[in-house]
Each structure stands twice: as structure tokens, then as C-alpha cells.
PDB file of N, CA and C in Angstrom:
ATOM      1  N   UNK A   1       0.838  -1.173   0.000  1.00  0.00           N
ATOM      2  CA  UNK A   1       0.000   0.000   0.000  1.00  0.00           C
ATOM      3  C   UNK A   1       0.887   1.241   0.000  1.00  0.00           C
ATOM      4  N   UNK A   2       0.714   2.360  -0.600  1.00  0.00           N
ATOM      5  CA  UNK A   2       1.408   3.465  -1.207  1.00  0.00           C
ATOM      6  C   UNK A   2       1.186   4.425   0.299  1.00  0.00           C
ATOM      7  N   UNK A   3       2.676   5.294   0.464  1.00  0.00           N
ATOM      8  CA  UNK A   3       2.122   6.482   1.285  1.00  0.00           C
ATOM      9  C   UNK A   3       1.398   7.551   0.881  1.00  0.00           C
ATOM     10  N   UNK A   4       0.802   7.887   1.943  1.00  0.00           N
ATOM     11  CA  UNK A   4      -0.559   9.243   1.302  1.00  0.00           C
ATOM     12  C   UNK A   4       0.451  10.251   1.882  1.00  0.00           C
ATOM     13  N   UNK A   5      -0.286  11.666   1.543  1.00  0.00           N
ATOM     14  CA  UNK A   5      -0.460  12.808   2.274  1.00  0.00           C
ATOM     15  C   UNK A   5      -2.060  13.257   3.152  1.00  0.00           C
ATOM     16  N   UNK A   6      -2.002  13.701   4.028  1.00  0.00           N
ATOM     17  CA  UNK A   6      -2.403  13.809   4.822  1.00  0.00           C
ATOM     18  C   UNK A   6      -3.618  14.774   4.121  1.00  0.00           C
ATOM     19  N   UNK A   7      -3.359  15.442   3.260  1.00  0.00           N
ATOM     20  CA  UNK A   7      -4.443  15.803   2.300  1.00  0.00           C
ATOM     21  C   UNK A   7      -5.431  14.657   1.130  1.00  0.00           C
ATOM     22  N   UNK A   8      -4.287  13.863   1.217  1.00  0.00           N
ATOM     23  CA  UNK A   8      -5.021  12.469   0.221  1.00  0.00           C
ATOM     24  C   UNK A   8      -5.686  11.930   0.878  1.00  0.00           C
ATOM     25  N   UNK A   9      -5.367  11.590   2.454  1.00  0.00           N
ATOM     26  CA  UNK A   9      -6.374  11.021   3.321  1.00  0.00           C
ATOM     27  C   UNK A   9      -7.312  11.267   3.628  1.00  0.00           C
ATOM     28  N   UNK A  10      -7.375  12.871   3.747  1.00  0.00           N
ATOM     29  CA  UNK A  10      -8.896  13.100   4.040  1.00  0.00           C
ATOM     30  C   UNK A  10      -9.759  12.808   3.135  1.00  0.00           C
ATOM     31  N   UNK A  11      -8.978  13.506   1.730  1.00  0.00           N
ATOM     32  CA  UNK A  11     -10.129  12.919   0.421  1.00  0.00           C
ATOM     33  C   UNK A  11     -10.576  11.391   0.479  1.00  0.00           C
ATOM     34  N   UNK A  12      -9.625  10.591   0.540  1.00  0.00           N
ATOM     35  CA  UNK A  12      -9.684   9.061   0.545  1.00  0.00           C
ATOM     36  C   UNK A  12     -10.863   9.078   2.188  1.00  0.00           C
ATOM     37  N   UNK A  13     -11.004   9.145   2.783  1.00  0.00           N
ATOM     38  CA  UNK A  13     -11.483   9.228   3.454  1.00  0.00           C
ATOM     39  C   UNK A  13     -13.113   9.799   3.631  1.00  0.00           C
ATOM     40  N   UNK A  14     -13.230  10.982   2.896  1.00  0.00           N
ATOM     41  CA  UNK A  14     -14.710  11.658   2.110  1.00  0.00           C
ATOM     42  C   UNK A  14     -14.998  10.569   1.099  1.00  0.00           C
ATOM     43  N   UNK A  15     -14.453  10.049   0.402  1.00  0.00           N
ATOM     44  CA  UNK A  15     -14.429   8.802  -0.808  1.00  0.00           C
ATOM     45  C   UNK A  15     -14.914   7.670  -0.097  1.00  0.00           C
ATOM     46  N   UNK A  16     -14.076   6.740   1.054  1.00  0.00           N
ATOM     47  CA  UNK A  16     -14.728   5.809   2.176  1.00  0.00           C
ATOM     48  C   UNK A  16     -16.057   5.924   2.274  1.00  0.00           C
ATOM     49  N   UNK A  17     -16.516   7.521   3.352  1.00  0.00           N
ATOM     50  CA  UNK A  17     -17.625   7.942   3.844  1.00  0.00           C
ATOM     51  C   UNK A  17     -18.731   7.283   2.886  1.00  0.00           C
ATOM     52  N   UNK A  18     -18.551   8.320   1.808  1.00  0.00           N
ATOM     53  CA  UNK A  18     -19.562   8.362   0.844  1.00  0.00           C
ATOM     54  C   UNK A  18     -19.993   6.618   0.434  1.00  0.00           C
ATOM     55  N   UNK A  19     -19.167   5.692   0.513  1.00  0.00           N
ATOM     56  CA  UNK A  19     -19.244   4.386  -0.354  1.00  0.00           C
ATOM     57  C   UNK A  19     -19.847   3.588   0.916  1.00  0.00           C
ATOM     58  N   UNK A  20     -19.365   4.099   2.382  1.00  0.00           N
ATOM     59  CA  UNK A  20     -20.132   3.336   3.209  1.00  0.00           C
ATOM     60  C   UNK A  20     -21.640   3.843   3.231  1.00  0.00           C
ATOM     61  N   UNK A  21     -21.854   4.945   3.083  1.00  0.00           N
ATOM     62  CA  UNK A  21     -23.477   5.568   2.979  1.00  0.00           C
ATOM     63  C   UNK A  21     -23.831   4.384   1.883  1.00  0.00           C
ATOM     64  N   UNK A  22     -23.594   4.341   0.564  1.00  0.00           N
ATOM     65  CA  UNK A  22     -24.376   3.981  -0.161  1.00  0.00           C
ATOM     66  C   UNK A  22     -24.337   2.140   0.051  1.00  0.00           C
ATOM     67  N   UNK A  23     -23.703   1.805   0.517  1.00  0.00           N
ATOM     68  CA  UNK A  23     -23.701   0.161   0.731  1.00  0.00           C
ATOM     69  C   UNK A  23     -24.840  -0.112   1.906  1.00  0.00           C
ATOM     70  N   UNK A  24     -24.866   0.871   2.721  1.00  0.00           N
ATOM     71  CA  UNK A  24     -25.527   0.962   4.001  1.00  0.00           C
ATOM     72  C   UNK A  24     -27.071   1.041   3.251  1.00  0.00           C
ATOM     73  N   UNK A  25     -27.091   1.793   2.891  1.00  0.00           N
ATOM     74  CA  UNK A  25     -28.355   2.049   1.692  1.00  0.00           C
ATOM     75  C   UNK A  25     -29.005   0.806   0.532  1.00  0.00           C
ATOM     76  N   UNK A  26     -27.922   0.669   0.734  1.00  0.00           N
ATOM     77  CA  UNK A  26     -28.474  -0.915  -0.067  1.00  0.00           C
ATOM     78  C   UNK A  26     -28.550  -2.297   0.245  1.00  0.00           C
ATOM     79  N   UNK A  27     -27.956  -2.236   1.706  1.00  0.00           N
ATOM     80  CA  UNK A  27     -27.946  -3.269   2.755  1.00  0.00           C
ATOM     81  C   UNK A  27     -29.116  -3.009   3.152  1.00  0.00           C
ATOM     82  N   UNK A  28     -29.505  -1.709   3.640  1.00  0.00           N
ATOM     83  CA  UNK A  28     -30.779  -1.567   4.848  1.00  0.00           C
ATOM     84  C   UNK A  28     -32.330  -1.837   3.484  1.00  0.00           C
ATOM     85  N   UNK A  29     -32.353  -0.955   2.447  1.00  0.00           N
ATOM     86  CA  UNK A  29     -33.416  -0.771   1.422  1.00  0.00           C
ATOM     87  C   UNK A  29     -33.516  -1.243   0.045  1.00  0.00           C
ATOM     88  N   UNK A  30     -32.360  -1.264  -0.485  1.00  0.00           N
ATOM     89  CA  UNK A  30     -32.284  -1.730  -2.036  1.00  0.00           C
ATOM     90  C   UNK A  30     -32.202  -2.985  -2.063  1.00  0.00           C
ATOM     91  N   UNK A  31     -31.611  -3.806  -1.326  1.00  0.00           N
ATOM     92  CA  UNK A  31     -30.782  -4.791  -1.501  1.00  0.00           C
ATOM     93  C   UNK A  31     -32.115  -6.247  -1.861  1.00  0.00           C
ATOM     94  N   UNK A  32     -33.176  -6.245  -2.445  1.00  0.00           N
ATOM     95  CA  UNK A  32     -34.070  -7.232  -2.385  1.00  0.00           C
ATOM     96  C   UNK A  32     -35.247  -6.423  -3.850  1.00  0.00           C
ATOM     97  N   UNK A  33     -35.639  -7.757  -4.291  1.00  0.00           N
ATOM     98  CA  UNK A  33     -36.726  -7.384  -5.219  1.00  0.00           C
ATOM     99  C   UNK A  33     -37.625  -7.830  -4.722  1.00  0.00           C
ATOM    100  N   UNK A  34     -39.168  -6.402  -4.869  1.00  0.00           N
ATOM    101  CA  UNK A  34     -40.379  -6.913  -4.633  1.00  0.00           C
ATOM    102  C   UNK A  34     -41.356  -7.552  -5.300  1.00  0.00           C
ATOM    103  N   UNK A  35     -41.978  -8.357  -5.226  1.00  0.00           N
ATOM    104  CA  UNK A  35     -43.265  -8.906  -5.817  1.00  0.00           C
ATOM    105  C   UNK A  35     -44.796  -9.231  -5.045  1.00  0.00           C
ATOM    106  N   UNK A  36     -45.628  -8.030  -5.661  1.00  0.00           N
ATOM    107  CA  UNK A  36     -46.843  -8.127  -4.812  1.00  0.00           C
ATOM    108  C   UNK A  36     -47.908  -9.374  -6.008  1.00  0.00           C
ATOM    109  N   UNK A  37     -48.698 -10.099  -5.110  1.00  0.00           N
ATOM    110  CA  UNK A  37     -49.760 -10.587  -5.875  1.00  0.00           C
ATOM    111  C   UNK A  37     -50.892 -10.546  -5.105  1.00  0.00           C
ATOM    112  N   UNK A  38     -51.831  -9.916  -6.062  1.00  0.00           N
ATOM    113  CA  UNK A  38     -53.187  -9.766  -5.256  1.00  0.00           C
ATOM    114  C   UNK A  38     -53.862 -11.284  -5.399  1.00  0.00           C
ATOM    115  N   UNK A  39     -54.651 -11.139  -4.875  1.00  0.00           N
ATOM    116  CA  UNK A  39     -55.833 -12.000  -4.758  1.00  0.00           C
ATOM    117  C   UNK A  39     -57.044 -11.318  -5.087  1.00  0.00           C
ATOM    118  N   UNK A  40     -57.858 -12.585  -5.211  1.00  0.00           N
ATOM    119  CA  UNK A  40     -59.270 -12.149  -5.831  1.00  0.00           C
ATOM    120  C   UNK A  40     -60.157 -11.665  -4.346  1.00  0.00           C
ATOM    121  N   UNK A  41     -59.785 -12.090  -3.077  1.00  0.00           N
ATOM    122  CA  UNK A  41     -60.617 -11.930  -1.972  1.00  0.00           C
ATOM    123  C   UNK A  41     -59.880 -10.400  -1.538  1.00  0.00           C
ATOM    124  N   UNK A  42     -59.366 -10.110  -2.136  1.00  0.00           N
ATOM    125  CA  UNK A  42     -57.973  -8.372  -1.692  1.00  0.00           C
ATOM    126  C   UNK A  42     -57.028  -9.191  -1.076  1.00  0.00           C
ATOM    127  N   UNK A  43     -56.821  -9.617  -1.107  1.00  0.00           N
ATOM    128  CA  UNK A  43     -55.590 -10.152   0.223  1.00  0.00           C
ATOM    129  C   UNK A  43     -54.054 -10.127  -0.981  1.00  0.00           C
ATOM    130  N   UNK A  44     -53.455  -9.987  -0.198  1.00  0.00           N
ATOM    131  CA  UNK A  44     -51.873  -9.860  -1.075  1.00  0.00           C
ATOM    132  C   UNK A  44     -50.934 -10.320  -0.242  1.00  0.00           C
ATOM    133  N   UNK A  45     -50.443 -10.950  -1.053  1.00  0.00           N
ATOM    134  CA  UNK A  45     -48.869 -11.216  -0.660  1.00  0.00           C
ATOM    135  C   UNK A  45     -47.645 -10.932  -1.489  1.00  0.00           C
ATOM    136  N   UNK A  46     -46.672 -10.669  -0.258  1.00  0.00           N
ATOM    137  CA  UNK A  46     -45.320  -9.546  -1.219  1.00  0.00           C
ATOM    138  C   UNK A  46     -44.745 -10.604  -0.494  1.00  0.00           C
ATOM    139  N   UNK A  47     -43.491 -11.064  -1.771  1.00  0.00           N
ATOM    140  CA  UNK A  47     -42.421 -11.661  -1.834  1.00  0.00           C
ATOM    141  C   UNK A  47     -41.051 -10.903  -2.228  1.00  0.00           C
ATOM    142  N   UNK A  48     -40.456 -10.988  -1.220  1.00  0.00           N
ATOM    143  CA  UNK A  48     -39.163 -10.506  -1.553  1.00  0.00           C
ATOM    144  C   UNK A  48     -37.989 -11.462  -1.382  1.00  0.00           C
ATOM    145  N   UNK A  49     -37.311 -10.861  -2.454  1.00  0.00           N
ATOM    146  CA  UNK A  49     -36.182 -11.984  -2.986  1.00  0.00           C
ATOM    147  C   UNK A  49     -34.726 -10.862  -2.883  1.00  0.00           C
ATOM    148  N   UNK A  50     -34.074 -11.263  -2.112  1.00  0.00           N
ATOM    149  CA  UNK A  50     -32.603 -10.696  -2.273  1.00  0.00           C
ATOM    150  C   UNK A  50     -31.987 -10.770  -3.416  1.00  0.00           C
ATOM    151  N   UNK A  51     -31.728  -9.812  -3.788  1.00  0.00           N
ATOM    152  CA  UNK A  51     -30.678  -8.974  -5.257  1.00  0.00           C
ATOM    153  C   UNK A  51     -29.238  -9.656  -5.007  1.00  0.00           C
ATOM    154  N   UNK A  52     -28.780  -9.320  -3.676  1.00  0.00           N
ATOM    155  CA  UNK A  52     -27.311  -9.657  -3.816  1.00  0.00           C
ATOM    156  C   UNK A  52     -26.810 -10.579  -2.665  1.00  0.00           C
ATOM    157  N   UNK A  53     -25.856 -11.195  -2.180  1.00  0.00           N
ATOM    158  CA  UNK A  53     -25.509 -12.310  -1.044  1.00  0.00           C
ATOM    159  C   UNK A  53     -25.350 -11.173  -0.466  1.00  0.00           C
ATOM    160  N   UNK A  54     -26.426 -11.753   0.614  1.00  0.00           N
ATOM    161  CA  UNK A  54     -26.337 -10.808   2.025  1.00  0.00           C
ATOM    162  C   UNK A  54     -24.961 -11.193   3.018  1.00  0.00           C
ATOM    163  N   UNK A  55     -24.593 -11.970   3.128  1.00  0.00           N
ATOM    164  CA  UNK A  55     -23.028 -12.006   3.610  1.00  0.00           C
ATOM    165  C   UNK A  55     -22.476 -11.400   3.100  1.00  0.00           C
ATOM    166  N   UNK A  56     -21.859 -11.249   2.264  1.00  0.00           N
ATOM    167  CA  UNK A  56     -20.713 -10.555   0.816  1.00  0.00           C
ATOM    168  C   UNK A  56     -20.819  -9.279   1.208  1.00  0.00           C
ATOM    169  N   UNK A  57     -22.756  -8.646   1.148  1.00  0.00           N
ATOM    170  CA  UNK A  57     -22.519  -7.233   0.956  1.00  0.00           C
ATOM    171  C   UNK A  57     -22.220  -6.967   2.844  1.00  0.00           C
ATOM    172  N   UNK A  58     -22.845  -7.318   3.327  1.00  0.00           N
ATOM    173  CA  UNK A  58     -22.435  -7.335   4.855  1.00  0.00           C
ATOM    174  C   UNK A  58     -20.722  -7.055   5.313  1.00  0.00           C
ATOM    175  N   UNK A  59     -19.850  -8.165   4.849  1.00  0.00           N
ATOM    176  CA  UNK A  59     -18.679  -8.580   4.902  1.00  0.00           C
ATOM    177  C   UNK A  59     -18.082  -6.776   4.390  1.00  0.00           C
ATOM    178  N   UNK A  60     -18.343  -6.767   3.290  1.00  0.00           N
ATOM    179  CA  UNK A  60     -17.806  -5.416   2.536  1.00  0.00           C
ATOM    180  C   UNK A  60     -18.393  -3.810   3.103  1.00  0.00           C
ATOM    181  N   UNK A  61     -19.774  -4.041   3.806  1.00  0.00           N
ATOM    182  CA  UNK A  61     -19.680  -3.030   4.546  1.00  0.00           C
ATOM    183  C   UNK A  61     -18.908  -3.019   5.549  1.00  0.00           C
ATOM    184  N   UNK A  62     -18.443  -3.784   6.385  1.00  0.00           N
ATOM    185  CA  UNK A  62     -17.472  -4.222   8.241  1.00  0.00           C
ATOM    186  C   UNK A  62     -16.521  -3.677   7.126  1.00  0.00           C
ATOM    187  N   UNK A  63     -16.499  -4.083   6.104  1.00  0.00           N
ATOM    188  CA  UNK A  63     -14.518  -4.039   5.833  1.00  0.00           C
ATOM    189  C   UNK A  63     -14.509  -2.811   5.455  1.00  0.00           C
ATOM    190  N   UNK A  64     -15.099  -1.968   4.832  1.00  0.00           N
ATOM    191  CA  UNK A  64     -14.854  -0.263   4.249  1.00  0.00           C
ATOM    192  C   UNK A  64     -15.373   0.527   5.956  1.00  0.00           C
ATOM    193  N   UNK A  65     -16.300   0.107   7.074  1.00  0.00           N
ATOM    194  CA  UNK A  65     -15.950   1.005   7.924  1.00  0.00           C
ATOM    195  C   UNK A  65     -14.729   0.651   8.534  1.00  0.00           C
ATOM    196  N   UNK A  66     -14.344  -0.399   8.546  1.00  0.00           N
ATOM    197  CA  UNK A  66     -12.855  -0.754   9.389  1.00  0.00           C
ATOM    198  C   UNK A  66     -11.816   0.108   9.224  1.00  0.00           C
ATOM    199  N   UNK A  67     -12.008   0.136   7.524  1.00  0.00           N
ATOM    200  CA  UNK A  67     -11.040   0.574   6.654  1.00  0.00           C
ATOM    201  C   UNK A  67     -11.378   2.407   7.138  1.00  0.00           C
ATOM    202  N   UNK A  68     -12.270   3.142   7.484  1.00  0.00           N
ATOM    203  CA  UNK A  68     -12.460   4.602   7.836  1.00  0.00           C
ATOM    204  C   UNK A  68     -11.768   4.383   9.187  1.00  0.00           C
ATOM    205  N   UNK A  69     -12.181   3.419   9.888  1.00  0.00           N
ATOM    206  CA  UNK A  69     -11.744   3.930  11.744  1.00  0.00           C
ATOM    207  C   UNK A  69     -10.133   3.918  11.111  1.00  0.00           C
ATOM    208  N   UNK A  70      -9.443   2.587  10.798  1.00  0.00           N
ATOM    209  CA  UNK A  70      -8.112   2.429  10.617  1.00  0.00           C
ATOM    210  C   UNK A  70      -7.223   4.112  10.037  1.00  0.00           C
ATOM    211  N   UNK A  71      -7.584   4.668   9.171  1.00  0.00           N
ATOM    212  CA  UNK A  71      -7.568   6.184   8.045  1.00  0.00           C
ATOM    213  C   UNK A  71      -7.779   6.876   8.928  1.00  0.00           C
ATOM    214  N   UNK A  72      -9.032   7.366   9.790  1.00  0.00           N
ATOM    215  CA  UNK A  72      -9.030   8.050  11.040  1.00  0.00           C
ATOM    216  C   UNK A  72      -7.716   8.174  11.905  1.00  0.00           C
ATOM    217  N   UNK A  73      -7.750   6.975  12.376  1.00  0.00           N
ATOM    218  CA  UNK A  73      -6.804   6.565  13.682  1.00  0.00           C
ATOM    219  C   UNK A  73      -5.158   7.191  12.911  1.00  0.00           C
ATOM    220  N   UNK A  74      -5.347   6.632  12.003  1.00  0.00           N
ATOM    221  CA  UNK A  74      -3.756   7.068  11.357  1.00  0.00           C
ATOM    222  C   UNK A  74      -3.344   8.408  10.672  1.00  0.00           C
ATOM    223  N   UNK A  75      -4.731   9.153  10.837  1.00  0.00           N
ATOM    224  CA  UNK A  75      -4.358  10.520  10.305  1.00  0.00           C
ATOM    225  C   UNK A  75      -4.546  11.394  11.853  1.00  0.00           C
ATOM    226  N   UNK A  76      -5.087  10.881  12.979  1.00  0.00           N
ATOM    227  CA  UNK A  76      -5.035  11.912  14.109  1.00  0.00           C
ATOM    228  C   UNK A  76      -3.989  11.527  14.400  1.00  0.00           C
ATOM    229  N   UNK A  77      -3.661  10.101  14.498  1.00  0.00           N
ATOM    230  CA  UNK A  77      -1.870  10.094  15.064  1.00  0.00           C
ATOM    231  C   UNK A  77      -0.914  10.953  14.471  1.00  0.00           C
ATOM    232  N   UNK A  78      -0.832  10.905  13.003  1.00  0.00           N
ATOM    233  CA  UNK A  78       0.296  12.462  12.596  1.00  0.00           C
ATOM    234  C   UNK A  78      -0.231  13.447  13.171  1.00  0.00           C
ATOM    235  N   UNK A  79      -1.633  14.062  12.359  1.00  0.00           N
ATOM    236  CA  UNK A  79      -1.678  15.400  13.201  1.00  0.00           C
ATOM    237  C   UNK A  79      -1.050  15.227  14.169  1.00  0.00           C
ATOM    238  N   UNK A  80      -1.136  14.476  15.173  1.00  0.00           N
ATOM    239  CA  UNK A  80      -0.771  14.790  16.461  1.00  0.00           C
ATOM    240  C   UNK A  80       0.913  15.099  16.740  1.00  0.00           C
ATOM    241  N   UNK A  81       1.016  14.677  15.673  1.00  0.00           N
ATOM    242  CA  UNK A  81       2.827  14.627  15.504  1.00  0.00           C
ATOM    243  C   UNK A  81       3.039  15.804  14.799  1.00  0.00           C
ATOM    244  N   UNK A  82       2.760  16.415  14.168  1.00  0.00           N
ATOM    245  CA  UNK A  82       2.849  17.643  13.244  1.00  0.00           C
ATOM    246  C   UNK A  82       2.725  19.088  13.662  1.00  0.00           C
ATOM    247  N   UNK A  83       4.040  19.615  13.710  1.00  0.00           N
ATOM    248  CA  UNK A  83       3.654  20.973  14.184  1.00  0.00           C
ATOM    249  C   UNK A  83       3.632  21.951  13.170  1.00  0.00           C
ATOM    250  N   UNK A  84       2.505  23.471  13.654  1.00  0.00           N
ATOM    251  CA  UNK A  84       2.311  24.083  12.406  1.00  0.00           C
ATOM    252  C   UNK A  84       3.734  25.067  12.074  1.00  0.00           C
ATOM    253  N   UNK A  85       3.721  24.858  10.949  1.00  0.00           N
ATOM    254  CA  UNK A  85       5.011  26.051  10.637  1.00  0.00           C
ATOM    255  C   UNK A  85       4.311  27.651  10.830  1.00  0.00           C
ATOM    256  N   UNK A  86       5.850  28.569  10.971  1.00  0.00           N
ATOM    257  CA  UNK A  86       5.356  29.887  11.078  1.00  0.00           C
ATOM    258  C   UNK A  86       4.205  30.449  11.639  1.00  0.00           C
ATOM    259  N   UNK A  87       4.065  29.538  13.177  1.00  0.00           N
ATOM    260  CA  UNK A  87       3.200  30.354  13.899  1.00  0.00           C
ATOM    261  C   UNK A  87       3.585  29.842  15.099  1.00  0.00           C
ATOM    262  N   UNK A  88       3.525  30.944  16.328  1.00  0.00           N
ATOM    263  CA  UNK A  88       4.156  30.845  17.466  1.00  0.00           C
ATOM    264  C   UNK A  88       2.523  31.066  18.537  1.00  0.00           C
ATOM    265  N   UNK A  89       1.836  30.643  19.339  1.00  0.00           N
ATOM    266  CA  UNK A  89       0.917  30.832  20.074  1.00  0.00           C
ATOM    267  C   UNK A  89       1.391  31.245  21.081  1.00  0.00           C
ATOM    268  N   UNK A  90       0.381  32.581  21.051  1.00  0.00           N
ATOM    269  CA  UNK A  90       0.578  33.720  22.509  1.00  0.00           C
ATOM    270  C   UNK A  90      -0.532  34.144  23.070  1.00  0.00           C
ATOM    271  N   UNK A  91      -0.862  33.634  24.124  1.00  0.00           N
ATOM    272  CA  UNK A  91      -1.683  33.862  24.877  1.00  0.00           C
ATOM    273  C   UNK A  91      -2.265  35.012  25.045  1.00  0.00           C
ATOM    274  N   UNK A  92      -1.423  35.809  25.285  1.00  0.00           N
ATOM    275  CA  UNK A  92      -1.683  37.461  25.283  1.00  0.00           C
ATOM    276  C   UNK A  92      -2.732  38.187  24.751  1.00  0.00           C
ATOM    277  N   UNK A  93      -2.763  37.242  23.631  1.00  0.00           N
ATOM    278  CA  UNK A  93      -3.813  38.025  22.333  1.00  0.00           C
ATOM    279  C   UNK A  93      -5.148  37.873  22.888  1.00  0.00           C
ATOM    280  N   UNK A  94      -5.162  36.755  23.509  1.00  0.00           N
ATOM    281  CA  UNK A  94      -6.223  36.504  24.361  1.00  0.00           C
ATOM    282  C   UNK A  94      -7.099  38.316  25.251  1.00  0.00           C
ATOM    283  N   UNK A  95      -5.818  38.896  25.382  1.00  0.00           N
ATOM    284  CA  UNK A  95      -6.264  39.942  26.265  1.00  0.00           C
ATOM    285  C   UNK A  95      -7.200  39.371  27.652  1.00  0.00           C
ATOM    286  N   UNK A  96      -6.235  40.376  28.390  1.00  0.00           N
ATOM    287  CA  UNK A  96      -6.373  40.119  29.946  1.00  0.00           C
ATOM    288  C   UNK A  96      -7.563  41.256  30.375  1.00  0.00           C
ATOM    289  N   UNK A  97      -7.976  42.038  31.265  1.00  0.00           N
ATOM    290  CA  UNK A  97      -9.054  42.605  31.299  1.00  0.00           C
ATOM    291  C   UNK A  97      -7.843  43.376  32.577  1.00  0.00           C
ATOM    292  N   UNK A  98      -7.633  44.607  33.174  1.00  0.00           N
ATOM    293  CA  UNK A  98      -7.527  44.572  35.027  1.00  0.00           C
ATOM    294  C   UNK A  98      -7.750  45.682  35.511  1.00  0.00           C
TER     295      UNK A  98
END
């Protein structure tokens, strides 16, 4: 696996987000075809049939949020290591009141 920048990560990371929304979306709602059949007395019955292996898509959602906490975890650890250039913090500015 290639090193990022810490700017690639976040994108890669907005990129993650977005792909876990839509799997989530198709795990929770899409993921099945409906079929209603009426009856002659009104009565109906809906059959639904799964579109895709519900393990598989399951499996691949765990693995793309894993894959965000892991990207998370490894981009607050630099920040945390990274100091900003050309700026010195002074309290002062704060202004005191007396």
C-alpha cells in the first residue's frame, strides 16, 4: 500500500464515507426485489427476494468502515505529531481585562 499525504487522506477518506453511505443504503433498502400478488378476496402477498448475497454485501460493509476507523486513527496520530510552521501561540492576544 502506497504512502498518502495527509491531504489524500482526508479525500480518501470523504471517498470511504460516501461508499459506506451507499452500501448501508443498499444493505438496509435496495438490496431485495419486490413482488406483490393480489388475490381475488384483496388479500396480497409480497415476496421478496434478495438482489445480492447478504453475507458478501455485509462482509464489505465491516470491511470499508474498518477501513475509515483504521484512516481516522492514522491521520489523528500524525496530526498529532505535526507541528504548524510559522506560527508561534501567545496567549496574550487573548487579552487580559484589570
Amino acid at each position: 500500500m502506497a504512502q498518502i499525504t495527509i491531504n489524500e487522506g482526508l479525500a480518501w477518506l470523504k471517498t470511504l464515507k460516501k461508499r459506506h453511505e451507499e452500501l448501508l443504503a443498499l444493505r438496509n433498502d435496495n438490496a431485495h426485489r419486490e413482488r406483490r400478488f393480489y388475490g381475488a378476496s384483496a388479500d396480497k402477498e409480497i415476496v421478496k427476494e434478495p438482489v445480492y448475497d447478504v453475507k458478501v454485501l455485509d462482509r464489505l460493509v465491516t470491511r470499508v468502515a474498518r477501513e475509515i476507523r483504521l484512516l481516522e486513527q492514522a491521520l489523528k496520530a500524525t496530526d498529532a505529531r505535526t507541528t504548524v510552521d510559522a506560527y508561534d501561540q501567545d496567549d496574550a492576544v487573548l487579552g487580559e481585562l484589570t
